[in-house]
N, C-alpha and C. Protein backbone atom coordinates (compact mmCIF):
# COMPACT_ATOMS: atom_id res chain seq x y z
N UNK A 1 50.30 19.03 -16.49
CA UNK A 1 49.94 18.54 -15.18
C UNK A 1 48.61 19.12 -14.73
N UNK A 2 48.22 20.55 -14.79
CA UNK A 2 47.35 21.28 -14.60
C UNK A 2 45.97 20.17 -15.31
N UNK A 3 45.77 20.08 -16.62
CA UNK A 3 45.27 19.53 -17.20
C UNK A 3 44.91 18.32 -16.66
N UNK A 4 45.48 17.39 -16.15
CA UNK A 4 45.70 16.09 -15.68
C UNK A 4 44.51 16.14 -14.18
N UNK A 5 44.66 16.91 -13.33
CA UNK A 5 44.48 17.49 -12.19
C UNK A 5 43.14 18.04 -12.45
N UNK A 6 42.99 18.80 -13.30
CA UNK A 6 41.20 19.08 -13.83
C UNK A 6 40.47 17.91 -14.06
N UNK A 7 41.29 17.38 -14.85
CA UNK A 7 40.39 15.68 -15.59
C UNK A 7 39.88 14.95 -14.46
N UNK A 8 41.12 15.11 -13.59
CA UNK A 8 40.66 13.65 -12.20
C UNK A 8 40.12 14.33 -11.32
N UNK A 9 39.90 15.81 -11.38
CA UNK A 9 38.89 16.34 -10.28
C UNK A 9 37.29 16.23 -10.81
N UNK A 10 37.31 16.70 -11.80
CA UNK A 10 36.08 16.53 -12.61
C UNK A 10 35.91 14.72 -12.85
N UNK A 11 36.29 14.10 -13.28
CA UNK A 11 36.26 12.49 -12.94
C UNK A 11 35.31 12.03 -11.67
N UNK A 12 36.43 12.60 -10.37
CA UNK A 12 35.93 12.22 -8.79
C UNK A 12 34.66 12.89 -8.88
N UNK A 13 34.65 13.98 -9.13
CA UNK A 13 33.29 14.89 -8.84
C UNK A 13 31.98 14.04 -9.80
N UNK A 14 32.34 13.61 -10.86
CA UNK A 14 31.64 12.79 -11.16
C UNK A 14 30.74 11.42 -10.42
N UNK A 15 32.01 10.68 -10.65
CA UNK A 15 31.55 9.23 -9.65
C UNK A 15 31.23 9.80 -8.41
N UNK A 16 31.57 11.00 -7.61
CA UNK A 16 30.64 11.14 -6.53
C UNK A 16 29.60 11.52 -6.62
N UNK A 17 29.10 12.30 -7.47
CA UNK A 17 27.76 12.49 -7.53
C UNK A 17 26.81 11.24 -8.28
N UNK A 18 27.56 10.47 -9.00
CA UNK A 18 26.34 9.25 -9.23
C UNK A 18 26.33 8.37 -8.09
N UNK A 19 27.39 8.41 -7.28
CA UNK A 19 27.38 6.99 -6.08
C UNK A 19 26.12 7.81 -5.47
N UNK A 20 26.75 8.99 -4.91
CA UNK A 20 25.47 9.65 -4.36
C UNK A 20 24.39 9.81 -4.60
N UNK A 21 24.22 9.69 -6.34
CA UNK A 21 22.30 9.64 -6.29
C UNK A 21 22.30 8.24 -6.60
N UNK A 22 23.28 7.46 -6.68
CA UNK A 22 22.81 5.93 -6.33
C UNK A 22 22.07 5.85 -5.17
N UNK A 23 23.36 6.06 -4.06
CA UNK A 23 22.46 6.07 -2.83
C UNK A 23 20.94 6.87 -2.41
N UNK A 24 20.76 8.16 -2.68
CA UNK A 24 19.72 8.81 -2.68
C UNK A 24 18.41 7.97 -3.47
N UNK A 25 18.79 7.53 -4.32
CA UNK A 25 17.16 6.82 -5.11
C UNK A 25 17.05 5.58 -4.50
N UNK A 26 18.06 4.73 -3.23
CA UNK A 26 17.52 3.32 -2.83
C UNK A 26 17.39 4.11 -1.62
N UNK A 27 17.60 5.18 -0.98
CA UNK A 27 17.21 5.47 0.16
C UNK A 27 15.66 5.63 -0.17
N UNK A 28 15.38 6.64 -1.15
CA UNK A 28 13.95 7.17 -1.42
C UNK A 28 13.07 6.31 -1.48
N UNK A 29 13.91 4.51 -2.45
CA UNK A 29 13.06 3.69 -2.52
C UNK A 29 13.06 2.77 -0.72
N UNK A 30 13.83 3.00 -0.14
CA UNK A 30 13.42 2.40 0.95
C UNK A 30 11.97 3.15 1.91
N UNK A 31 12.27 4.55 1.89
CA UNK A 31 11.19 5.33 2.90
C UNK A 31 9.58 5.45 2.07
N UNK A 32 9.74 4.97 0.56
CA UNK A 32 8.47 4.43 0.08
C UNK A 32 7.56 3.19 0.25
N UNK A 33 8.72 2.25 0.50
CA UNK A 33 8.62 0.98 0.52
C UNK A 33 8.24 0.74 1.79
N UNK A 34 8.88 1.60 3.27
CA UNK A 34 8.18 1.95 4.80
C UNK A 34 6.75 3.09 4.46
N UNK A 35 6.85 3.72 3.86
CA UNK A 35 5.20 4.51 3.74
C UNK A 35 4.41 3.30 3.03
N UNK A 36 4.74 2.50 2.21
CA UNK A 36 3.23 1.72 1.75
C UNK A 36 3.15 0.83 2.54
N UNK A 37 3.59 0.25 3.61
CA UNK A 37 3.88 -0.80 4.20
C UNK A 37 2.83 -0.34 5.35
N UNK A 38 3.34 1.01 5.78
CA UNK A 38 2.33 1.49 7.01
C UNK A 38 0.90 1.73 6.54
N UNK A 39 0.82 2.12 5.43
CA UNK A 39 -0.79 2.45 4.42
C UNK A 39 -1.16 1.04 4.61
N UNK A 40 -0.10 -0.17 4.05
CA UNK A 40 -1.30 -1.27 4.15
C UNK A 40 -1.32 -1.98 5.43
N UNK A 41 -0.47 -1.25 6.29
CA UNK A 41 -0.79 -1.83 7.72
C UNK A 41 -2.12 -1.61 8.39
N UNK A 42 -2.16 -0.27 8.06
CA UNK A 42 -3.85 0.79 8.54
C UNK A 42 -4.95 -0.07 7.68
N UNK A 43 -4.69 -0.43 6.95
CA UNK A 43 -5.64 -1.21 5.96
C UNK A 43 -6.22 -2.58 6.66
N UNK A 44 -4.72 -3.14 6.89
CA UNK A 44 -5.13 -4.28 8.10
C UNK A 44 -5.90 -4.53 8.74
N UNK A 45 -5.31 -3.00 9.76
CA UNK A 45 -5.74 -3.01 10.85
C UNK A 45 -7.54 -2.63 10.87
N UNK A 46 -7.95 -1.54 10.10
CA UNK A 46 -9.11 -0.95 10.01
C UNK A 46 -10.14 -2.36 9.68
N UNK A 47 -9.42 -2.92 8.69
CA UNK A 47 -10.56 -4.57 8.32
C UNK A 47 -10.23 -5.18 9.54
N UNK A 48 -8.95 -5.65 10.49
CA UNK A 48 -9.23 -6.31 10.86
C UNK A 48 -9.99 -6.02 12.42
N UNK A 49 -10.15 -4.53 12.67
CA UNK A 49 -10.97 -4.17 14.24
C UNK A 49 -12.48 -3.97 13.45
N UNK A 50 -12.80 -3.95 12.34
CA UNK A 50 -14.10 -3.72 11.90
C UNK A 50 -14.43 -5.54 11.53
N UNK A 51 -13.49 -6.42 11.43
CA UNK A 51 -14.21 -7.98 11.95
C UNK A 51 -14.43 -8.17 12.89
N UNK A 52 -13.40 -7.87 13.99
CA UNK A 52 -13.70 -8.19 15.19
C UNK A 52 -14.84 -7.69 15.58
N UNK A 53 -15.41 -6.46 15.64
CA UNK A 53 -16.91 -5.82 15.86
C UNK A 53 -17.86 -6.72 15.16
N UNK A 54 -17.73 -6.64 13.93
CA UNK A 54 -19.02 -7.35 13.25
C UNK A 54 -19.27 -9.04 13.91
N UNK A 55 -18.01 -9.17 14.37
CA UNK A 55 -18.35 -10.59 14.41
C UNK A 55 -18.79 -11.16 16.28
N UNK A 56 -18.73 -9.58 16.68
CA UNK A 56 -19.21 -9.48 18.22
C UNK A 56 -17.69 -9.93 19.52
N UNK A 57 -16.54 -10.04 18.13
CA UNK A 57 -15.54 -10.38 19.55
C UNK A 57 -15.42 -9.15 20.70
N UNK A 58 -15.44 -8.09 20.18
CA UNK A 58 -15.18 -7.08 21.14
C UNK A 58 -16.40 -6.47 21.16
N UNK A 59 -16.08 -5.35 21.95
CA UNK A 59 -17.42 -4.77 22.30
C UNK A 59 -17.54 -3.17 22.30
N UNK A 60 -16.75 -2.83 20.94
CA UNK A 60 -16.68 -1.52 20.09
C UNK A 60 -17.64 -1.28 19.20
N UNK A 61 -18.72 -1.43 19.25
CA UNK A 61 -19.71 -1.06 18.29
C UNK A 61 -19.96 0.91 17.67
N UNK A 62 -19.41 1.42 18.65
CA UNK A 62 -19.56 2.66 18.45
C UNK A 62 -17.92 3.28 17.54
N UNK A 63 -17.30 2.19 17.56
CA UNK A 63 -15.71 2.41 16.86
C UNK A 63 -15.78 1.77 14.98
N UNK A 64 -17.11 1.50 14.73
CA UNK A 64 -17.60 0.76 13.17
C UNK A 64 -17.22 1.60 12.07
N UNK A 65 -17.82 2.72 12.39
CA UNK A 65 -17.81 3.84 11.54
C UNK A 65 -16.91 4.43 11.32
N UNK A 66 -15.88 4.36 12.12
CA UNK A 66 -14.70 5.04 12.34
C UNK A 66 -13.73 4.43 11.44
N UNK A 67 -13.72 2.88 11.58
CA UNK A 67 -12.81 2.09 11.03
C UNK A 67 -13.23 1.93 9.78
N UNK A 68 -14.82 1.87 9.13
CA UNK A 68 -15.25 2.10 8.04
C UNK A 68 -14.51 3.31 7.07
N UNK A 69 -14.70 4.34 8.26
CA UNK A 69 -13.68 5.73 7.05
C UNK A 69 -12.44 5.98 6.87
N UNK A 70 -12.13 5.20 7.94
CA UNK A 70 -10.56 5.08 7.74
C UNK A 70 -10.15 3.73 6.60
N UNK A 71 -10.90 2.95 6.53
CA UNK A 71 -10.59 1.79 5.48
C UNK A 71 -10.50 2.31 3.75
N UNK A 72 -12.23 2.79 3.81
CA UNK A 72 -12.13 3.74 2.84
C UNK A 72 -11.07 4.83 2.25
N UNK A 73 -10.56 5.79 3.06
CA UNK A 73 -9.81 6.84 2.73
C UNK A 73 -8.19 6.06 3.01
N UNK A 74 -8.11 5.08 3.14
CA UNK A 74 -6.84 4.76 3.09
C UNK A 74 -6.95 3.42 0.96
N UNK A 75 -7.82 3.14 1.46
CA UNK A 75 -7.99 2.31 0.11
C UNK A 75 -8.11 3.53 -1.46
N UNK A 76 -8.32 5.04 -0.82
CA UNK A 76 -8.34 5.83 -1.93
C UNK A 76 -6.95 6.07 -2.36
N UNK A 77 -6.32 6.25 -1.06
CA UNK A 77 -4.63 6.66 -1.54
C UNK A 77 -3.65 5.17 -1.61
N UNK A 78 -4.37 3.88 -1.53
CA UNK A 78 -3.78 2.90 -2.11
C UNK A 78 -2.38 3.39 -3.50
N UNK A 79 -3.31 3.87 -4.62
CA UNK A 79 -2.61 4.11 -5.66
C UNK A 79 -1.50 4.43 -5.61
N UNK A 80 -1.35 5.61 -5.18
CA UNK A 80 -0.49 6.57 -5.10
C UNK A 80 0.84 5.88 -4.45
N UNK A 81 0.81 4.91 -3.30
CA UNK A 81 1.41 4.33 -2.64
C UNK A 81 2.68 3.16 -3.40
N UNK A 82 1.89 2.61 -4.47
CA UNK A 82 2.56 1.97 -5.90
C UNK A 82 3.20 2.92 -7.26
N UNK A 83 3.00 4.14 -6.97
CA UNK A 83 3.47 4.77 -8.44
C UNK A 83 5.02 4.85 -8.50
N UNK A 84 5.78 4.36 -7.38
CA UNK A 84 7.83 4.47 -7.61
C UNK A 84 7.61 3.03 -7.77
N UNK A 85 8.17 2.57 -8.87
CA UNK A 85 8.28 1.46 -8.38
C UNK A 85 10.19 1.23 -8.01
N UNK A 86 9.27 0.57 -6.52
CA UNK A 86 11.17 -0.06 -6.02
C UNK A 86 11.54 -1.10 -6.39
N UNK A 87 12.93 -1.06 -5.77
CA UNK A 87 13.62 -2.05 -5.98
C UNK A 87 14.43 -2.48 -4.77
N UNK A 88 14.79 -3.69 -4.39
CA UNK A 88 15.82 -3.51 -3.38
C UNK A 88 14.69 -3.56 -1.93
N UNK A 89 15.11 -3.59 -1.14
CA UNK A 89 14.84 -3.71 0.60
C UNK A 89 14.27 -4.33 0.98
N UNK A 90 13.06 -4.74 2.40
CA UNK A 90 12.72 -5.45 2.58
C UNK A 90 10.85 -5.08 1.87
N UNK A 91 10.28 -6.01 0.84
CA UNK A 91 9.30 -6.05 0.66
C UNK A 91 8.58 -7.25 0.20
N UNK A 92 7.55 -7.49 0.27
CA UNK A 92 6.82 -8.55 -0.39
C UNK A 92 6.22 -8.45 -1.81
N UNK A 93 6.48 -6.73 -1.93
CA UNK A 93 5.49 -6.54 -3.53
C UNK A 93 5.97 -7.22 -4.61
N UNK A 94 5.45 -7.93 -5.50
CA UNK A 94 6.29 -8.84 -6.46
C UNK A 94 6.47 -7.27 -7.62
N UNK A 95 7.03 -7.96 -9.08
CA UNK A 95 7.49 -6.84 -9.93
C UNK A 95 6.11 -6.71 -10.65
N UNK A 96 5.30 -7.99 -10.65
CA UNK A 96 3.82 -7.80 -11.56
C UNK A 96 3.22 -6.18 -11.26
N UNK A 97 3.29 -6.10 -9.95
CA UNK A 97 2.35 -4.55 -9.86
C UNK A 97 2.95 -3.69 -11.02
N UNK A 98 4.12 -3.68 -11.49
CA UNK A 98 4.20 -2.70 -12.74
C UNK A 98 4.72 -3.28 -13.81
N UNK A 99 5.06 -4.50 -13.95
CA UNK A 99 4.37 -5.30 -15.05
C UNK A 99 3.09 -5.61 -15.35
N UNK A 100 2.19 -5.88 -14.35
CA UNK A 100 1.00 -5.28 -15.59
C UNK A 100 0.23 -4.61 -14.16
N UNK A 101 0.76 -3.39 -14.50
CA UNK A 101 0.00 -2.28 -14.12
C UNK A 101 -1.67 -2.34 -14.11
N UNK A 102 -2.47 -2.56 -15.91
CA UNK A 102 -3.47 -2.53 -15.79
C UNK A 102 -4.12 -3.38 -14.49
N UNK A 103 -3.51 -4.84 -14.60
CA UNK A 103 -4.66 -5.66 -14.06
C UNK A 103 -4.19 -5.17 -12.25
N UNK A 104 -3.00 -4.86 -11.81
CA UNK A 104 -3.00 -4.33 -10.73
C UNK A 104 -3.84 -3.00 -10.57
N UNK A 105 -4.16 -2.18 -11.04
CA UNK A 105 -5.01 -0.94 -11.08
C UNK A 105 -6.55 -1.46 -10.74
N UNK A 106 -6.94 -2.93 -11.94
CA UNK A 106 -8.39 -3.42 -11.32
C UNK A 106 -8.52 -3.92 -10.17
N UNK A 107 -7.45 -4.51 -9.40
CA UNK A 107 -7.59 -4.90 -8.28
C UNK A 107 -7.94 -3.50 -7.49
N UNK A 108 -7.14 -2.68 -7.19
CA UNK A 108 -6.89 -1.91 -6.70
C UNK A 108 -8.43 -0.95 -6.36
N UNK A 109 -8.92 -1.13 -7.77
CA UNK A 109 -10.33 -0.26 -7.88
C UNK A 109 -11.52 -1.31 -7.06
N UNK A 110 -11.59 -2.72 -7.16
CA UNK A 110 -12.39 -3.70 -6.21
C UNK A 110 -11.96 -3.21 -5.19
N UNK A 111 -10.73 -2.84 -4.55
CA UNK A 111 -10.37 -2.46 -2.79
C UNK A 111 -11.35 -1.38 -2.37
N UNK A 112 -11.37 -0.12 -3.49
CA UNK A 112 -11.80 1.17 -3.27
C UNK A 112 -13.50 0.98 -3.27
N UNK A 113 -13.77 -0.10 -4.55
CA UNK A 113 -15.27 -0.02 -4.12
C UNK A 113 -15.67 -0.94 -3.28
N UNK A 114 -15.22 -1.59 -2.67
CA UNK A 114 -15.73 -2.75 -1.54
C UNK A 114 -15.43 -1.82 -0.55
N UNK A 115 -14.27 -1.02 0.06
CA UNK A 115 -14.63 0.28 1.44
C UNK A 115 -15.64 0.99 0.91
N UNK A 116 -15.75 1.64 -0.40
CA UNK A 116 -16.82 2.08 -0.40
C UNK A 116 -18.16 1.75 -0.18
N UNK A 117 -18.75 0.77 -0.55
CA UNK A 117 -19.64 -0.03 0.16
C UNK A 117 -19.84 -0.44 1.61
N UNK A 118 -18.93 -1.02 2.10
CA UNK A 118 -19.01 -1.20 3.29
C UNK A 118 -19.28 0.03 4.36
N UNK A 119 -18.70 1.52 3.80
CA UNK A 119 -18.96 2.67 4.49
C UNK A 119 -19.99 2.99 4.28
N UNK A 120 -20.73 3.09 3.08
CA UNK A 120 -22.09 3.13 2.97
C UNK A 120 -23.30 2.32 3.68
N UNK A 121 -23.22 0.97 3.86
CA UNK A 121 -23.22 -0.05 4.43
C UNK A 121 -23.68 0.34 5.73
N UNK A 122 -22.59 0.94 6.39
CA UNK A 122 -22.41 0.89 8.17
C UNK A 122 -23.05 2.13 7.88
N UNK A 123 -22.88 3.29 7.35
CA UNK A 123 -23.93 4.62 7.35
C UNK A 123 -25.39 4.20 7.37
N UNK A 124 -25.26 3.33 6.75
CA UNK A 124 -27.22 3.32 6.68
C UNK A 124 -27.69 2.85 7.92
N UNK A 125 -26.55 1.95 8.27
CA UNK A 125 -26.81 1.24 10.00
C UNK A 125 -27.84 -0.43 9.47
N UNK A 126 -27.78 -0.75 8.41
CA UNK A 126 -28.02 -2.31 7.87
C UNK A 126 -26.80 -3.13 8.11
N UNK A 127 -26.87 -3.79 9.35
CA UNK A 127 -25.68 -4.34 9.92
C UNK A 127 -25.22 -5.72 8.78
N UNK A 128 -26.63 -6.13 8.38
CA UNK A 128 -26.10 -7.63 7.05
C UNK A 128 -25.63 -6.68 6.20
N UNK A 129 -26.27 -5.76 5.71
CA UNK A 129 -25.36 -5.49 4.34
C UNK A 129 -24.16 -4.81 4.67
N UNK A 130 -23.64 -4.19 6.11
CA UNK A 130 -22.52 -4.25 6.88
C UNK A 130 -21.46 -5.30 6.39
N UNK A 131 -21.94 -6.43 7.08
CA UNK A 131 -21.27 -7.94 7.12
C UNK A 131 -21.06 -8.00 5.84
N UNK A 132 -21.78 -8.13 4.76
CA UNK A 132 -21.70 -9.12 3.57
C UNK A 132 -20.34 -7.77 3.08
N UNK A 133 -20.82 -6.55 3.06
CA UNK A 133 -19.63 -5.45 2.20
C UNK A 133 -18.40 -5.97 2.75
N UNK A 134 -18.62 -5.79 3.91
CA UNK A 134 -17.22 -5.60 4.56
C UNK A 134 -16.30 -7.83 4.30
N UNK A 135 -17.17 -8.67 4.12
CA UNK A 135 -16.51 -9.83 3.45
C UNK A 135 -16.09 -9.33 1.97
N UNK A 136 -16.65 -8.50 1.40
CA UNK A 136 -16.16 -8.29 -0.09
C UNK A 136 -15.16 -8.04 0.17
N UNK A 137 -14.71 -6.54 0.83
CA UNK A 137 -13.13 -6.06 1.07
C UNK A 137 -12.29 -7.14 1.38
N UNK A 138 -12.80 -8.02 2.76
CA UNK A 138 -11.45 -8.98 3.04
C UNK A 138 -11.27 -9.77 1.56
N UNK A 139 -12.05 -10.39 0.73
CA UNK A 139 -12.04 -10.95 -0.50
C UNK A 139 -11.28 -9.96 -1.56
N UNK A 140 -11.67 -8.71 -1.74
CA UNK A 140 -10.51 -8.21 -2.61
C UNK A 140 -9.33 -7.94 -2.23
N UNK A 141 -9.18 -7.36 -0.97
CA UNK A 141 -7.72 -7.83 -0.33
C UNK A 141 -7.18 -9.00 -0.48
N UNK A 142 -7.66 -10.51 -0.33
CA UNK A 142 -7.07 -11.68 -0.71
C UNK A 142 -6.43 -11.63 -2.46
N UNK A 143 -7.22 -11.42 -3.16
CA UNK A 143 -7.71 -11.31 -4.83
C UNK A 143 -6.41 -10.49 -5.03
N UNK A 144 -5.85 -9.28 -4.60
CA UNK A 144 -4.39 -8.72 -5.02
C UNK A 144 -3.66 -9.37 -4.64
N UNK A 145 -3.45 -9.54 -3.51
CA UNK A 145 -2.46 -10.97 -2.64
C UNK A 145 -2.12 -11.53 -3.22
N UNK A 146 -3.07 -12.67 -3.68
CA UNK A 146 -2.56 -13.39 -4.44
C UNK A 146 -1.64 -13.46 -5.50
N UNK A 147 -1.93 -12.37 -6.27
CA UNK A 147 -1.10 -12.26 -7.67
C UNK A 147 -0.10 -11.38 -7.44
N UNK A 148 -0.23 -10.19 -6.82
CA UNK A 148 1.04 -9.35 -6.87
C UNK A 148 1.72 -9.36 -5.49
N UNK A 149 1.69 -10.39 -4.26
CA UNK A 149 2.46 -10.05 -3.08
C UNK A 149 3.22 -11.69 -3.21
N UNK A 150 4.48 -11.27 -2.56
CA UNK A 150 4.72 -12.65 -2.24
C UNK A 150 4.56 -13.49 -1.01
N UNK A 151 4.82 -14.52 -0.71
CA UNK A 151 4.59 -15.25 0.39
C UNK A 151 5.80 -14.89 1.57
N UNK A 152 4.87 -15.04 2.69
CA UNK A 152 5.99 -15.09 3.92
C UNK A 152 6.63 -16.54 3.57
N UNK A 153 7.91 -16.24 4.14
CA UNK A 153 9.44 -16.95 3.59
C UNK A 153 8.46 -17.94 5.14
């Protein structure tokens, strides 16, 4: 009986600890899947208050630079943001980003050098070559879109 009583304690102790890191690795993949979501929200947002300036809707001209370095330094830690890949919750990322990794990585590097440009760009204070950088970014942002996000339902 003793014997019997070890087996099914060690058993339970088992299946509880895999349910439990079941649960633990879709939790982890959920609070990754909310951190890249907010990274590419800032991403958004930084292109989309640095159009509105360039294109004279508002009247933040002294806020360019700002949104320039924040575009940049968020397009550096892009990467990092894709290295779990999840599974499960609410996302748009298709599975291509780590099925083919490579060609997601080139996208990824057009994001980094189009902020880079564009920050350079607004540093020099050449407002066209401003404009034209900062259309590259919205263009490589489209250019990943396309292939590795899916569509709003």
């Amino acid at each position: 009986m003793r014997i019997f009583t070890n087996t099914a304690a060690i058993a339970v102790s088992a299946i509880a600890l895999s349910v439990g890191t079941a649960f633990t690795v879709h939790a982890d993949d959920s609070a990754a899947i909310k951190y890249r979501q907010a990274v590419m929200r800032a991403v958004g947002g930084h292109t989309g208050g640095a159009f509105a300036i360039m294109k004279g809707q508002v009247p933040y001209k002294d806020n360019l630079l700002a949104h320039a370095i924040g575009l940049d330094q968020m397009a550096r830690i892009l990467p990092s943001t894709f290295e779990q890949k999840t599974q499960g919750g609410e996302t748009r990322a298709k599975a291509e980003i780590w099925q083919d990794a490579a060609g997601f990585q080139e996208k990824i590097r057009e994001i980094q050098t189009a902020a880079a440009g564009f920050l350079a760009a607004v540093e020099s204070g050449d407002q066209a070559a401003a404009r034209e950088k900062l259309g590259s970014v919205g263009e490589s942002c489209k250019g990943c879109h396309r292939k590795f996000r899916e569509k709003k339902p």
